[in-house]
Protein backbone atom coordinates (compact mmCIF):
# COMPACT_ATOMS: atom_id res chain seq x y z
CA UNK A 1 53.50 85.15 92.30
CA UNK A 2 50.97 83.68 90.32
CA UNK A 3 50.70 86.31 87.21
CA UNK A 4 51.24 85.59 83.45
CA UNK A 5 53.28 88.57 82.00
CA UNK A 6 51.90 89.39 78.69
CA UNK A 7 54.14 91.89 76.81
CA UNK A 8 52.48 94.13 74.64
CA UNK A 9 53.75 96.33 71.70
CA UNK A 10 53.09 99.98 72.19
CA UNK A 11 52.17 100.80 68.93
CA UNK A 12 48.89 98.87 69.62
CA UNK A 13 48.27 100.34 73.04
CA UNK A 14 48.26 103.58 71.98
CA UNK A 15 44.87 103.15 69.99
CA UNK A 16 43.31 102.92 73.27
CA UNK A 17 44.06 106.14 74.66
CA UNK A 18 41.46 108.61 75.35
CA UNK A 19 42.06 112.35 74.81
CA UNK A 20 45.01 113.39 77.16
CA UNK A 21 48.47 110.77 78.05
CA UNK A 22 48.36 110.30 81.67
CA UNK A 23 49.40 107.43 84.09
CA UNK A 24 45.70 106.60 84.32
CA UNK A 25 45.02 106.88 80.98
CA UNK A 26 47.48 104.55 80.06
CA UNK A 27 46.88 101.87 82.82
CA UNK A 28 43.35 102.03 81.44
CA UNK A 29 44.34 101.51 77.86
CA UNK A 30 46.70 98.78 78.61
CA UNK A 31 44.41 96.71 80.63
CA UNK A 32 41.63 97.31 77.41
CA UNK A 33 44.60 96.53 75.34
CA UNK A 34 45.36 93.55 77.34
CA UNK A 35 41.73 91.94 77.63
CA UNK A 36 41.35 91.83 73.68
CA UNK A 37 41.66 87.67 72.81
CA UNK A 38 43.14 88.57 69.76
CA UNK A 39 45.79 90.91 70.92
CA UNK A 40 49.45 90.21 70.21
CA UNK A 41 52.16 89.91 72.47
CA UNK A 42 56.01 90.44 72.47
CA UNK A 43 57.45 86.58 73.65
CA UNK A 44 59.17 86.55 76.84
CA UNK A 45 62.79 85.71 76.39
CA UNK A 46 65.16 83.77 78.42
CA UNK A 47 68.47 85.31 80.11
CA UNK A 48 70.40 82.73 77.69
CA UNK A 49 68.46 84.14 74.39
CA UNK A 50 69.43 88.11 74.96
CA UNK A 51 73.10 86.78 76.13
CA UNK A 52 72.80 85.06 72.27
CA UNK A 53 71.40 88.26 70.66
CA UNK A 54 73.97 91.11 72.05
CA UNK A 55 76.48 89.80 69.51
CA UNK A 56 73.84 90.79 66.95
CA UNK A 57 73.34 94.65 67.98
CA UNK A 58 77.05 94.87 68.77
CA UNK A 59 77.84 94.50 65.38
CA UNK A 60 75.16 96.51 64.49
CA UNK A 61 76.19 99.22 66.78
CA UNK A 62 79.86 99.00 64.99
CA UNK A 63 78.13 98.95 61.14
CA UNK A 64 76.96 102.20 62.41
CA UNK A 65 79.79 104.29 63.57
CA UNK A 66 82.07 102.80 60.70
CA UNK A 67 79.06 104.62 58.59
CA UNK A 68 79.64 107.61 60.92
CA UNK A 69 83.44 107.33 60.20
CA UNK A 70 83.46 106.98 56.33
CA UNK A 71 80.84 109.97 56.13
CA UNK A 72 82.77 111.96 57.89
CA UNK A 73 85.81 111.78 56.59
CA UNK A 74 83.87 112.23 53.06
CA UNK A 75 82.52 115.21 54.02
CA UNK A 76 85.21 116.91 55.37
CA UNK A 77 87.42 116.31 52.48
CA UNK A 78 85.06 117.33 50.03
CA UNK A 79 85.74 120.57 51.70
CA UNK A 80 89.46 120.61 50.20
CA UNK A 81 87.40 119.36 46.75
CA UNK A 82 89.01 116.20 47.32
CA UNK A 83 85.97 113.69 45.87
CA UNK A 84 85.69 109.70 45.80
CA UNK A 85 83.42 107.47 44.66
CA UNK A 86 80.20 106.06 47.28
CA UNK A 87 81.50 103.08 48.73
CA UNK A 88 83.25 102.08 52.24
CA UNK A 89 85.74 99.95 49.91
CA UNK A 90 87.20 103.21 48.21
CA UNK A 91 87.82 105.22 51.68
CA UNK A 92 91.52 104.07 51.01
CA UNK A 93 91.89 105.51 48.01
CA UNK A 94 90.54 108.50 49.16
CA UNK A 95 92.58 108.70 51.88
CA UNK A 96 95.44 108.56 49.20
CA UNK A 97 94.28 111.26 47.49
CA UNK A 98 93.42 113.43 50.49
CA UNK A 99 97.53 112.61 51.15
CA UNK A 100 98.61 113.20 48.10
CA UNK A 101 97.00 116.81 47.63
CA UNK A 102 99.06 119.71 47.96
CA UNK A 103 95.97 121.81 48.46
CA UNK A 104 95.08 120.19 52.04
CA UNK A 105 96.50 121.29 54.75
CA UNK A 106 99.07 119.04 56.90
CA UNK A 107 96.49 119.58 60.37
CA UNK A 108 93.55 118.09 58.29
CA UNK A 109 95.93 115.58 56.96
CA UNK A 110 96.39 114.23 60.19
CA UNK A 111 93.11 114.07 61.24
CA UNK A 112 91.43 112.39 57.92
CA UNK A 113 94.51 109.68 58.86
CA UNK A 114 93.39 109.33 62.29
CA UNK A 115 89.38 108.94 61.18
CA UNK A 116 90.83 106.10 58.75
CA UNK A 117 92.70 104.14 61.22
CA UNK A 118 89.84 104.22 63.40
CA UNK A 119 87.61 102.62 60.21
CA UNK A 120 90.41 100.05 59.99
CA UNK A 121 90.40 98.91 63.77
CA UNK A 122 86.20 99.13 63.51
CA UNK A 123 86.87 97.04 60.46
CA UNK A 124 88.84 94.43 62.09
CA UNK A 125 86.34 94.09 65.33
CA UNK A 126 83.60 93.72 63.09
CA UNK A 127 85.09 90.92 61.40
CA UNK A 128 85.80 89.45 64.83
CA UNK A 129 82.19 89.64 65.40
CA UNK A 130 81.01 87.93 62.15
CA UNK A 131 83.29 85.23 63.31
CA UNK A 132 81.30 84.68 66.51
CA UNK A 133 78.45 84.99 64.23
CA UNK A 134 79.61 82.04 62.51
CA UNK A 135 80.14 80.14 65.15
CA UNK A 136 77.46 80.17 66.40
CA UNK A 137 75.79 79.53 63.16
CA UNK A 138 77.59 76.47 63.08
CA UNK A 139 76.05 74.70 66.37
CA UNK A 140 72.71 76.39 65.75
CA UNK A 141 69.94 74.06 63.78
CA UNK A 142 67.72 76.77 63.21
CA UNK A 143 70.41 78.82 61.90
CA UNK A 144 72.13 76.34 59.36
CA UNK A 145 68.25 75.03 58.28
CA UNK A 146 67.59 78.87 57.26
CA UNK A 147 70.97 79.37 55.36
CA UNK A 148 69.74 77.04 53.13
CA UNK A 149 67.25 79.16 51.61
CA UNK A 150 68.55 81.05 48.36
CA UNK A 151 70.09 84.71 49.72
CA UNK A 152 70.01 84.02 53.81
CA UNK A 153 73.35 83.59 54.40
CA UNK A 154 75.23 83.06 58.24
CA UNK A 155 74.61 86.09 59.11
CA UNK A 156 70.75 86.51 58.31
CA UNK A 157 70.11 83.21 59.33
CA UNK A 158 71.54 83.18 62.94
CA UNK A 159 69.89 86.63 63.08
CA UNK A 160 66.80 85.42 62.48
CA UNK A 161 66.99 82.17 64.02
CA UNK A 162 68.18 84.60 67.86
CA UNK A 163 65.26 87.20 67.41
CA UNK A 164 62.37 85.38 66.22
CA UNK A 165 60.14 82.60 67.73
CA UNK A 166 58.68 80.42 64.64
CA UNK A 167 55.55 79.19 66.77
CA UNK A 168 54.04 83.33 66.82
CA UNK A 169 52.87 82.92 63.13
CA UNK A 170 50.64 80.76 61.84
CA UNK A 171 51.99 80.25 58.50
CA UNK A 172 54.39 82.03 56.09
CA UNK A 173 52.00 84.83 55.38
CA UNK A 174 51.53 86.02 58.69
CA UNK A 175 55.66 85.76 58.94
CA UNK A 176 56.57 87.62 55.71
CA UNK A 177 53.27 90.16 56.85
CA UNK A 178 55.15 90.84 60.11
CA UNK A 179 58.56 90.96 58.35
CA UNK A 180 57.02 93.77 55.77
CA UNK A 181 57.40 91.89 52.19
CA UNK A 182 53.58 92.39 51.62
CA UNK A 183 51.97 95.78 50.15
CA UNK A 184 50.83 98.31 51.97
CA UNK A 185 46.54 98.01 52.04
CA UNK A 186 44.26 101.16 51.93
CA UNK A 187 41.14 99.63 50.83
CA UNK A 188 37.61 101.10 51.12
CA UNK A 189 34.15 100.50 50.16
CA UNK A 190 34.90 97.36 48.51
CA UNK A 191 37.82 98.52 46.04
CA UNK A 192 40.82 97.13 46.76
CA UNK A 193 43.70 99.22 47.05
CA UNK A 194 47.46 97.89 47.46
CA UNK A 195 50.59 100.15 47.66
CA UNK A 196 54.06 99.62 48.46
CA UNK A 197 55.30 97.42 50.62
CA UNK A 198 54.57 98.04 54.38
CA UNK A 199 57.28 99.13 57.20
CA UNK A 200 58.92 96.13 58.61
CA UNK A 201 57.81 95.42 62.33
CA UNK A 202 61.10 95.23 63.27
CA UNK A 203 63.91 97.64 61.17
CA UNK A 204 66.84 95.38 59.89
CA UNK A 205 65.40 92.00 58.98
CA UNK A 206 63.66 93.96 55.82
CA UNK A 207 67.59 94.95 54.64
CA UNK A 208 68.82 91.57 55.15
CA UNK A 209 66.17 89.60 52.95
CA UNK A 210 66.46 92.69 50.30
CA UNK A 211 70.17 92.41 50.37
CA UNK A 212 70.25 88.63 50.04
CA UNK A 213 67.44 88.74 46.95
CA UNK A 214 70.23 91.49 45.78
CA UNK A 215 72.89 88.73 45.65
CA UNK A 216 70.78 85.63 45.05
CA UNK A 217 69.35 87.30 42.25
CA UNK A 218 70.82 90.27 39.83
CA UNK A 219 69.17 92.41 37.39
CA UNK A 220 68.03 90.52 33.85
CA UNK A 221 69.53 93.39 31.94
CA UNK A 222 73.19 92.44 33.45
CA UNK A 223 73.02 88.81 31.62
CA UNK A 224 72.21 87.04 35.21
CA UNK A 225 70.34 84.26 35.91
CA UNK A 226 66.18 84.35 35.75
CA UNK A 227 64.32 83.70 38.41
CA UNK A 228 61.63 81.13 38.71
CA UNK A 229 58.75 81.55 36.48
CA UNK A 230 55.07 81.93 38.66
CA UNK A 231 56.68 83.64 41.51
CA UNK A 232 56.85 87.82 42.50
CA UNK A 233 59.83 88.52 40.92
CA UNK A 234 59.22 87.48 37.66
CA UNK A 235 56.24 89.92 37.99
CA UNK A 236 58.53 92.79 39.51
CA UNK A 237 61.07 91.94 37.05
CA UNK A 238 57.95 92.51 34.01
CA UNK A 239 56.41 95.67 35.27
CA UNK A 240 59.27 98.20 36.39
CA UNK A 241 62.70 98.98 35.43
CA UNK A 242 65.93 97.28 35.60
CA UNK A 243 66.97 99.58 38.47
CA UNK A 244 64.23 99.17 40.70
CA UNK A 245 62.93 95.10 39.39
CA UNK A 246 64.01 93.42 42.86
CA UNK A 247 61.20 95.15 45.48
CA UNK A 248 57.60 95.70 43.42
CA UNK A 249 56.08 99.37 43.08
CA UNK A 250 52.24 97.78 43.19
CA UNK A 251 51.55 94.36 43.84
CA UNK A 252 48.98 91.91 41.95
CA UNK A 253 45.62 91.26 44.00
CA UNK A 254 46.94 87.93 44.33
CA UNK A 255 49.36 88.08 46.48
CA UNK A 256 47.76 90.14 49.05
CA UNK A 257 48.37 88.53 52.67
């Protein structure tokens, strides 16, 4: 028909309201929103990229009601003061000892069996999923040229490589800005101030880069290997504690965006 459609994220729409939320109100802020040159947009994707992506928030979707599950079944036999350690891999032998108690009755028995066999079938069709995953991986370019870098492994990489277009960032600043790996500015009056590091634009891609750094790179206390000398985490790793030495409390001026 002739028209360009521009997606734009709320978040910077909303600036643009005046006073009340109304359907004027908001046609007028989106069309302000809209004529700014430097206003970014959300990429249109292609029928064939979201049919790629649903594997993605499928298993996402199942990472979350297996969470649902294990809690569950953890809190309810904590009633019976039946405890276990924090972990998804010792729900078994919790189960065990839920079994093996005297103390718990044979109806809540039952049901703390049923919860765990419906962890063990989530279980299994999330490991049917991460096969598809790599699978995909496999005949993806993108996805096997990320994997490459040190803690991005299938699963991050095809993720990224489904969700994100490289040509909306003009360099790796403005990606790792976007993906939230940069601190948190609140600067005034010419004093630079830099906190934590900022929300993620997107929830998700934040936990896979921390978790890969997690296994790519383990705490210097533990024995592990050092990481390079010159970049942030030798910095992080100088200036807090073991615990906390893979994500900085206050960055260095220097590696502001």
């Amino acid at each position: 028909m002739g028209h360009k459609v521009q997606l734009i994220p709320p978040q910077y729409v909303k600036p643009f309201v005046r006073r009340c939320k109304n359907d004027r109100n908001d046609a007028e802020a989106i069309s302000e929103a809209a004529a700014r040159p430097d206003m970014p947009s959300v990429p249109v994707k292609l029928a064939e990229q979201q049919a790629e992506a649903i594997v993605l928030s499928a298993r996402e979707l199942l990472v979350r009601q297996r969470t649902q599950l294990v809690n569950a079944v953890r809190g309810h036999a904590a009633e019976f003061c039946v405890i276990a350690a924090k972990n998804i891999s010792q729900l078994p032998a919790l189960l065990e000892a839920v079994a093996a108690e005297e103390a718990v009755p044979e109806a809540a028995k039952q049901m703390l069996a049923f919860l765990g066999a419906q962890v063990a079938q989530l279980d299994g069709q999330i490991a049917e999923l991460e096969r598809r995953m790599k699978q995909q991986h496999k005949v993806n370019p993108v996805s096997k040229l990320l994997a490459e870098v040190p803690g991005i492994g299938p699963v991050s990489a095809l993720s990224l490589a489904l969700t994100i277009d490289p040509g909306r960032f003009q360099s790796g600043r403005h990606f790792a800005a976007w993906l939230g790996l940069v601190p948190k500015e609140h600067s005034t009056g010419g004093r630079q101030r830099l906190a934590a590091s900022v929300e993620p634009a997107t929830k998700g891609y934040g936990n896979y880069w921390c978790w890969g750094q997690r296994q790519s790179s383990v705490s210097p206390s533990r024995g592990a290997r050092a990481p390079q000398p010159g970049c942030w985490l030798c910095w992080s790793a100088s200036r807090v504690s073991s615990r906390q030495w893979l994500w900085p409390i206050r960055w260095p001026a220097s590696c502001g965006p």
